[in-house]
PDB file of N, CA and C in Angstrom:
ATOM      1  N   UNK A   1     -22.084  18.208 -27.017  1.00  0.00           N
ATOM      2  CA  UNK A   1     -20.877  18.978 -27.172  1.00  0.00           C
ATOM      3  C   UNK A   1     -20.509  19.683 -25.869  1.00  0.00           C
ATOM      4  N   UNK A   2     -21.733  20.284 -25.042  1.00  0.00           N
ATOM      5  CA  UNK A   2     -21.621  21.134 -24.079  1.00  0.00           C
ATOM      6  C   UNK A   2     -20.264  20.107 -23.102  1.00  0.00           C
ATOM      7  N   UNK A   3     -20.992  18.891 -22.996  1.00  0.00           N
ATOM      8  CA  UNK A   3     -20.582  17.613 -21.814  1.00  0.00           C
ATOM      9  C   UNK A   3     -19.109  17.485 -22.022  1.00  0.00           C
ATOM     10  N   UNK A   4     -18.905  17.634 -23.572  1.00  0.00           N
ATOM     11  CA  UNK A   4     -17.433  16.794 -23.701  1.00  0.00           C
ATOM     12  C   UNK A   4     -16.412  18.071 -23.393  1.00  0.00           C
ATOM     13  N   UNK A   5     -16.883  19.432 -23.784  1.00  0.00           N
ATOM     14  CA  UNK A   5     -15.893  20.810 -23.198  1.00  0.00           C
ATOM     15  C   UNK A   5     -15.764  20.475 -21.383  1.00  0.00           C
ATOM     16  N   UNK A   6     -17.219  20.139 -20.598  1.00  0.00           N
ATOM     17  CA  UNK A   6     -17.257  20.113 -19.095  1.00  0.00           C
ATOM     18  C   UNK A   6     -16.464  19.030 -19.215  1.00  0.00           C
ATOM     19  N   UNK A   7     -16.305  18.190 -19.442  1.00  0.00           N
ATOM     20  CA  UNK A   7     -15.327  16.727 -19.069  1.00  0.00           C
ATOM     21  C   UNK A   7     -14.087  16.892 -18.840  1.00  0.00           C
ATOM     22  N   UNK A   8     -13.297  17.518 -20.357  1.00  0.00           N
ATOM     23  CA  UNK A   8     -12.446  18.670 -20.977  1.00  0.00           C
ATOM     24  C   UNK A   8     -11.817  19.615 -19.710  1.00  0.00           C
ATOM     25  N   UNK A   9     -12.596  20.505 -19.370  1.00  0.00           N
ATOM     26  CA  UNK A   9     -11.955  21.321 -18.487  1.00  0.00           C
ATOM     27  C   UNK A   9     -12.080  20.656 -17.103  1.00  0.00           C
ATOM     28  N   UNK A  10     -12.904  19.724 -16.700  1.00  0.00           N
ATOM     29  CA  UNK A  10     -12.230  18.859 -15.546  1.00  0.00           C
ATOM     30  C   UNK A  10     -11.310  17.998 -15.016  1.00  0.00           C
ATOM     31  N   UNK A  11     -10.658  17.349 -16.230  1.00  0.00           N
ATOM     32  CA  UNK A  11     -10.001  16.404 -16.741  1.00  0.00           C
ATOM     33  C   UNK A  11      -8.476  17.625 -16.981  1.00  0.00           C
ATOM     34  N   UNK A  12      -8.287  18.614 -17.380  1.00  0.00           N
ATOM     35  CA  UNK A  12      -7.552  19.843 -17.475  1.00  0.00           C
ATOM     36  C   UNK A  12      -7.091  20.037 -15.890  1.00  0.00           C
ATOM     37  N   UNK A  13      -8.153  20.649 -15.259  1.00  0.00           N
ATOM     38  CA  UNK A  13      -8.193  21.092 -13.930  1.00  0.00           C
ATOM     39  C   UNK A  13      -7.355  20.259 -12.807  1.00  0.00           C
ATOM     40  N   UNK A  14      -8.185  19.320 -12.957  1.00  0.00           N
ATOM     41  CA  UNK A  14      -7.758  17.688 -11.886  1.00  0.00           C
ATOM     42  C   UNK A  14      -6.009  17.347 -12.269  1.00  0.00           C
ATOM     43  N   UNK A  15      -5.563  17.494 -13.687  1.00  0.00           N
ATOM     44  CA  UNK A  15      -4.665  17.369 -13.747  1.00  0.00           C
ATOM     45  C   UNK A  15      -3.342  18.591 -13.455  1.00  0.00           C
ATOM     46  N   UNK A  16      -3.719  19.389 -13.545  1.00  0.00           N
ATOM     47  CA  UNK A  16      -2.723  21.067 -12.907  1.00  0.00           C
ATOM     48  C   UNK A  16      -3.219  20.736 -11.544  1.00  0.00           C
ATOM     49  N   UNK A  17      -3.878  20.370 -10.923  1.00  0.00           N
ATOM     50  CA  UNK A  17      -3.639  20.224  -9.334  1.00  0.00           C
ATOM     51  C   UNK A  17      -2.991  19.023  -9.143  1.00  0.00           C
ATOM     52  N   UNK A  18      -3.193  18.146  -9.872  1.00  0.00           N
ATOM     53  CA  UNK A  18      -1.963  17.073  -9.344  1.00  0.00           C
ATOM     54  C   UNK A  18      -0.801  16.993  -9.478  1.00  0.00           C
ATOM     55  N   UNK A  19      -0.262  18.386 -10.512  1.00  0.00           N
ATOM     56  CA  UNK A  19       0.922  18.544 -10.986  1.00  0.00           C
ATOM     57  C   UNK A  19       1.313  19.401  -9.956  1.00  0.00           C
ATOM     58  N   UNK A  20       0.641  20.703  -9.461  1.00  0.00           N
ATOM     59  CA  UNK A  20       1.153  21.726  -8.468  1.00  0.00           C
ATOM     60  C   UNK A  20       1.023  20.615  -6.783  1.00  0.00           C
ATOM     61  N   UNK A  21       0.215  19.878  -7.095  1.00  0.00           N
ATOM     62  CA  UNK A  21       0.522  19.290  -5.694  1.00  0.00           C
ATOM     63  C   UNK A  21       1.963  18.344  -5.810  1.00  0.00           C
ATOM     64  N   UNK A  22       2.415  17.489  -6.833  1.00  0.00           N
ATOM     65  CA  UNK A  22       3.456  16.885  -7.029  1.00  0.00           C
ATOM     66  C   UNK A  22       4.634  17.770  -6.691  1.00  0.00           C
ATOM     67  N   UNK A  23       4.396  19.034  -7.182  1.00  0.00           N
ATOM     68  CA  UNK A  23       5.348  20.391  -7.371  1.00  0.00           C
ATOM     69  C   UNK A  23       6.016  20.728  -5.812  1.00  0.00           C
ATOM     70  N   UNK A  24       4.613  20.788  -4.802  1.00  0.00           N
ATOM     71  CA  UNK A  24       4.574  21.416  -3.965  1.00  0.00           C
ATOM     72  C   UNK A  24       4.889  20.313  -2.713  1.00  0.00           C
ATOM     73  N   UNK A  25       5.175  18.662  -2.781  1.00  0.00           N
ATOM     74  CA  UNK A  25       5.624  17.741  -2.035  1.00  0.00           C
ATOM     75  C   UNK A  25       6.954  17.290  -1.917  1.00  0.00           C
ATOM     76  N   UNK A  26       7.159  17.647  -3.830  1.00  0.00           N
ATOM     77  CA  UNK A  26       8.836  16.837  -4.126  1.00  0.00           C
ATOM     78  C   UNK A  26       8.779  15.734  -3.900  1.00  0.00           C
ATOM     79  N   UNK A  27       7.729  14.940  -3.344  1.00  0.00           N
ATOM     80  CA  UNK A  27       8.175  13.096  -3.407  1.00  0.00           C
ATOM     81  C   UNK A  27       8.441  13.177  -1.772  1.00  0.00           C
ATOM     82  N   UNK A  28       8.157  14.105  -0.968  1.00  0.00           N
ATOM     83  CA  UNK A  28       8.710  14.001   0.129  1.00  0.00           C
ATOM     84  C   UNK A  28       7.182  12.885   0.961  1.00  0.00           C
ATOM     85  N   UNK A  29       7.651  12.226   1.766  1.00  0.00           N
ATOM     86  CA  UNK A  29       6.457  11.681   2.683  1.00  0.00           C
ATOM     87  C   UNK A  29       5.337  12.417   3.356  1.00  0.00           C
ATOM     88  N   UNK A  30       4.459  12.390   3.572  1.00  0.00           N
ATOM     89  CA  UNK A  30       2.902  12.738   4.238  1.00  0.00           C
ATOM     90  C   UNK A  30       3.302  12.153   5.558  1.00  0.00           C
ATOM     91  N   UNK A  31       3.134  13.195   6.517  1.00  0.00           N
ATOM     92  CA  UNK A  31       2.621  12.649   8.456  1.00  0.00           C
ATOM     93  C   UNK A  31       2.273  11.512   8.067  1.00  0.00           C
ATOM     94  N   UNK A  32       1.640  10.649   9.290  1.00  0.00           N
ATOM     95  CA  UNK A  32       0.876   9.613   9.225  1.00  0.00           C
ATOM     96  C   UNK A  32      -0.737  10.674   9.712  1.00  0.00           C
ATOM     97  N   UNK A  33      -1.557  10.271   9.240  1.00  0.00           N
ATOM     98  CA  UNK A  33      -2.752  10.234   9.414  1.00  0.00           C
ATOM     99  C   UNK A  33      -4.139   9.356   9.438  1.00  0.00           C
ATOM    100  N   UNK A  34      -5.413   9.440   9.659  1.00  0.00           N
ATOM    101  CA  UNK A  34      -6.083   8.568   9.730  1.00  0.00           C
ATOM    102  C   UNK A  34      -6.578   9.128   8.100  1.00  0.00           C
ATOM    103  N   UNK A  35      -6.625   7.916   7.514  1.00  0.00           N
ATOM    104  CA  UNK A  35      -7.413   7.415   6.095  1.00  0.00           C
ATOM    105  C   UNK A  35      -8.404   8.724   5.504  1.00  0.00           C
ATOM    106  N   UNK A  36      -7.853   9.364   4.483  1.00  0.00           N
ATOM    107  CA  UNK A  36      -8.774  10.313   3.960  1.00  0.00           C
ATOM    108  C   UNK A  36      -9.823   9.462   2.903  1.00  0.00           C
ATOM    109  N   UNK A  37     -10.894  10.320   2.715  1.00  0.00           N
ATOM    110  CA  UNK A  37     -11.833   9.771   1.484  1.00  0.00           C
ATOM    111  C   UNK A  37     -11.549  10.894   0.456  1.00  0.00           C
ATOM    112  N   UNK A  38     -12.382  10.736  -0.699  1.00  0.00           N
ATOM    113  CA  UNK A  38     -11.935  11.756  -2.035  1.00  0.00           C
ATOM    114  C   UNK A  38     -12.943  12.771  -2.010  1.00  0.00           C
ATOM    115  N   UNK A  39     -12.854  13.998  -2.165  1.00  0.00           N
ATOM    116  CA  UNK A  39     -13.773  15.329  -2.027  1.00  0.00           C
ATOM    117  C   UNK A  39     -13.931  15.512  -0.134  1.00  0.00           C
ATOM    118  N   UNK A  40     -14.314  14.343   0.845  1.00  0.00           N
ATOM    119  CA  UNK A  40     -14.665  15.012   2.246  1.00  0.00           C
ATOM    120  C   UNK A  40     -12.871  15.012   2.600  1.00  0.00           C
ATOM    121  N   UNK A  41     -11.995  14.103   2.508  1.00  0.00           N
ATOM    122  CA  UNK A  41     -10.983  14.255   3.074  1.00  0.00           C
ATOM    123  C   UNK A  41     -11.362  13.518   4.136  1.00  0.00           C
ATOM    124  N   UNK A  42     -10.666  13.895   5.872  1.00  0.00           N
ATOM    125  CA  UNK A  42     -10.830  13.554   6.758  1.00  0.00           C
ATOM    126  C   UNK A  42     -12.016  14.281   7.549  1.00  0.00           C
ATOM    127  N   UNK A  43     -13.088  14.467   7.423  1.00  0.00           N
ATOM    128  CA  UNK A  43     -14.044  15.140   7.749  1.00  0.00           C
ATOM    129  C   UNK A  43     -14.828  14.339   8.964  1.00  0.00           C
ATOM    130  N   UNK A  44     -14.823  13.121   8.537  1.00  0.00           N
ATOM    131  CA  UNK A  44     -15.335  11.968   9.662  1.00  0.00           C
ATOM    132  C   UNK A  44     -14.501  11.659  11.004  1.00  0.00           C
ATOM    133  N   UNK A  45     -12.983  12.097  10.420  1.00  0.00           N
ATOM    134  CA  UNK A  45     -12.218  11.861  11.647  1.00  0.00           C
ATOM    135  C   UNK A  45     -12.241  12.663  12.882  1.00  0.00           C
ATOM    136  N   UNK A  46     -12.612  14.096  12.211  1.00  0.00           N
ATOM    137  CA  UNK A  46     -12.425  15.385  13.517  1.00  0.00           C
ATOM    138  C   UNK A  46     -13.320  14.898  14.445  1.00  0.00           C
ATOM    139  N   UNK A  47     -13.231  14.796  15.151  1.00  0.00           N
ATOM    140  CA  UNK A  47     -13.948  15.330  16.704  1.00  0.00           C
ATOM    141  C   UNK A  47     -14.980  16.163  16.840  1.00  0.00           C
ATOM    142  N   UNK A  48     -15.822  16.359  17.476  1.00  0.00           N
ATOM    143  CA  UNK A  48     -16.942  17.220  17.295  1.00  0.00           C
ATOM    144  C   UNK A  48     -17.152  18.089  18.296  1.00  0.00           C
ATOM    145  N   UNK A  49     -17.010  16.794  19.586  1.00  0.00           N
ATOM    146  CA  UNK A  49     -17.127  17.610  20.900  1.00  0.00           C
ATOM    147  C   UNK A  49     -15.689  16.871  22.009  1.00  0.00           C
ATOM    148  N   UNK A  50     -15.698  17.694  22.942  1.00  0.00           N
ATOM    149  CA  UNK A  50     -14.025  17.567  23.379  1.00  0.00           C
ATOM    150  C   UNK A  50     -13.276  17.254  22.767  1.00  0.00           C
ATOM    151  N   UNK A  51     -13.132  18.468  21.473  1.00  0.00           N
ATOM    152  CA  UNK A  51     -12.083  18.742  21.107  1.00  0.00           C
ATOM    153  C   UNK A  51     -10.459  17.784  21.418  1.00  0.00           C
ATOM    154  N   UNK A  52     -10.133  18.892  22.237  1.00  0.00           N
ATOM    155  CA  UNK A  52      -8.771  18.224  23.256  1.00  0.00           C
ATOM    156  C   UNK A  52      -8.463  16.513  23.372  1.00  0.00           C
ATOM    157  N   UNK A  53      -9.890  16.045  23.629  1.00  0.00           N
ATOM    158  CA  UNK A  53      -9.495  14.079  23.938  1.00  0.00           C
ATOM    159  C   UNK A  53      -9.756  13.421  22.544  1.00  0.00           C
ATOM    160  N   UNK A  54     -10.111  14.309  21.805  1.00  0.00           N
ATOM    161  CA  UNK A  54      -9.861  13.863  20.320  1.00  0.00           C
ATOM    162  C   UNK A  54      -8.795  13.784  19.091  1.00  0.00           C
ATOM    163  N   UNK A  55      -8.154  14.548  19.729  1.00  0.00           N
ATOM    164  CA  UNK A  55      -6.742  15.307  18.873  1.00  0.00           C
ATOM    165  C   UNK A  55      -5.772  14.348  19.741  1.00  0.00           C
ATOM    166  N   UNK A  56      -6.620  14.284  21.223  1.00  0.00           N
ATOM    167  CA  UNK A  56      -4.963  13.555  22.050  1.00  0.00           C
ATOM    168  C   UNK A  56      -4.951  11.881  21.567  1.00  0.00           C
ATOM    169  N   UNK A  57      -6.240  11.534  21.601  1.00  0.00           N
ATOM    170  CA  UNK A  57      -6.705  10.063  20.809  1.00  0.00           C
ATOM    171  C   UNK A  57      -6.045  10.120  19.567  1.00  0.00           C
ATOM    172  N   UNK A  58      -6.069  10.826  18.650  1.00  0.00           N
ATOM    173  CA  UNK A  58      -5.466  10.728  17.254  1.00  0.00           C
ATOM    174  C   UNK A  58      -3.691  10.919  17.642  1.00  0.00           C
ATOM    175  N   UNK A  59      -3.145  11.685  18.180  1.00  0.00           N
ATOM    176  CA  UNK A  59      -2.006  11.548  18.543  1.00  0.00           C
ATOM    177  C   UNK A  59      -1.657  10.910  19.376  1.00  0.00           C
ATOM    178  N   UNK A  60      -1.849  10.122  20.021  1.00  0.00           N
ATOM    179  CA  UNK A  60      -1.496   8.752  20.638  1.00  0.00           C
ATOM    180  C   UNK A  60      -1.695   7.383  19.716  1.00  0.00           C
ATOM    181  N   UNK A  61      -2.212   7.687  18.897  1.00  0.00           N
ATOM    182  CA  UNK A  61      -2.081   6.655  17.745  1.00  0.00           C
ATOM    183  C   UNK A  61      -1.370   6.895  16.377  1.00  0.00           C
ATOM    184  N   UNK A  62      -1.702   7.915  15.750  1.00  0.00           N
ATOM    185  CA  UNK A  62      -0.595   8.379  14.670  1.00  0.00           C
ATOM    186  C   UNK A  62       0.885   8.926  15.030  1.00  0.00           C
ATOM    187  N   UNK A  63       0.856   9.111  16.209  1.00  0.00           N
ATOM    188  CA  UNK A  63       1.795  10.073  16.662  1.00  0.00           C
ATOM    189  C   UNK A  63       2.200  11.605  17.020  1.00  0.00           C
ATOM    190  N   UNK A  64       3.028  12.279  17.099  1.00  0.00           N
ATOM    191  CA  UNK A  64       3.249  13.926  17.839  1.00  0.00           C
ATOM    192  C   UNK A  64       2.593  14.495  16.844  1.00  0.00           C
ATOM    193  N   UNK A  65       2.844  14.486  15.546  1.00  0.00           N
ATOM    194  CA  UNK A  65       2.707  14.916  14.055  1.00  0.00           C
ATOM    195  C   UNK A  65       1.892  13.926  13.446  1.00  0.00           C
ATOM    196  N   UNK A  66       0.435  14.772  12.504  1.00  0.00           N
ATOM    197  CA  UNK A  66      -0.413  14.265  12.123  1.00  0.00           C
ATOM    198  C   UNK A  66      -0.774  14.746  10.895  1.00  0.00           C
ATOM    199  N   UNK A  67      -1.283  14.135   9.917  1.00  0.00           N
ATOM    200  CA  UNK A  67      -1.782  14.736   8.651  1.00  0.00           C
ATOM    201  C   UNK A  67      -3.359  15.066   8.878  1.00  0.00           C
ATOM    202  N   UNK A  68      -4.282  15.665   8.634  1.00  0.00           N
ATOM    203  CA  UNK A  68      -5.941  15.673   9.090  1.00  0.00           C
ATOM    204  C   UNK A  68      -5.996  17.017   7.437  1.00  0.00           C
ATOM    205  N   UNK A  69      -7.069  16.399   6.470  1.00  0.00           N
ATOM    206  CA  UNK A  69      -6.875  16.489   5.157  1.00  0.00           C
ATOM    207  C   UNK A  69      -8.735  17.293   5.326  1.00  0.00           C
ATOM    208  N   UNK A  70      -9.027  18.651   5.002  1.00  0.00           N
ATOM    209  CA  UNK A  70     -10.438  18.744   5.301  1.00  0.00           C
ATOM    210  C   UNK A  70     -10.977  18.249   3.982  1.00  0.00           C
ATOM    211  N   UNK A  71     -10.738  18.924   2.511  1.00  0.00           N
ATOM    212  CA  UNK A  71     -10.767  18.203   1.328  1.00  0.00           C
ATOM    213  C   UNK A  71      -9.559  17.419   0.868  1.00  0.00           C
ATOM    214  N   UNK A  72     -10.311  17.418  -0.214  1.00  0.00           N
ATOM    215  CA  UNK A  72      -8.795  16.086  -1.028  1.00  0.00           C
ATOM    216  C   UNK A  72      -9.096  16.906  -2.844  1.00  0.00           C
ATOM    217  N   UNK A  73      -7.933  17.193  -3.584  1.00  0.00           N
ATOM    218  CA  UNK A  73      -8.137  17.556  -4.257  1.00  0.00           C
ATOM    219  C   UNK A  73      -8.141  16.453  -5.469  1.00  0.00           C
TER     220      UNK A  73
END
């Protein structure tokens, strides 16, 4: 019983964030960015060290404007 309330309120949850995120886009387009995963987001993409030639690498390929996602809801 415990499992099917936890399922319940995740299944609840997951869905009011996809509604306030729908809410909060309007259908409008996302930057281009490099490929998020689900829960890390883009976590693999950041850069670690020189900063600066990492961000300029990602914007020379996505472009001026970038999406970089730390989670994913």
């Amino acid at each position: 019983m415990f499992s099917a309330i936890a399922i319940s309120l995740l299944v609840i949850f997951y869905l009011r964030r996809f509604a306030l995120w729908q809410k909060r886009t309007r259908g409008r387009p996302l930057p281009p960015g490099p490929r998020s995963f689900p829960l890390i987001g883009n976590m693999f993409s950041m850069p670690i060290s020189r900063i600066w030639l990492g961000y300029r690498e990602l914007c020379s390929k996505y472009g001026e404007r970038i999406l970089l996602v730390i989670t994913k809801p």
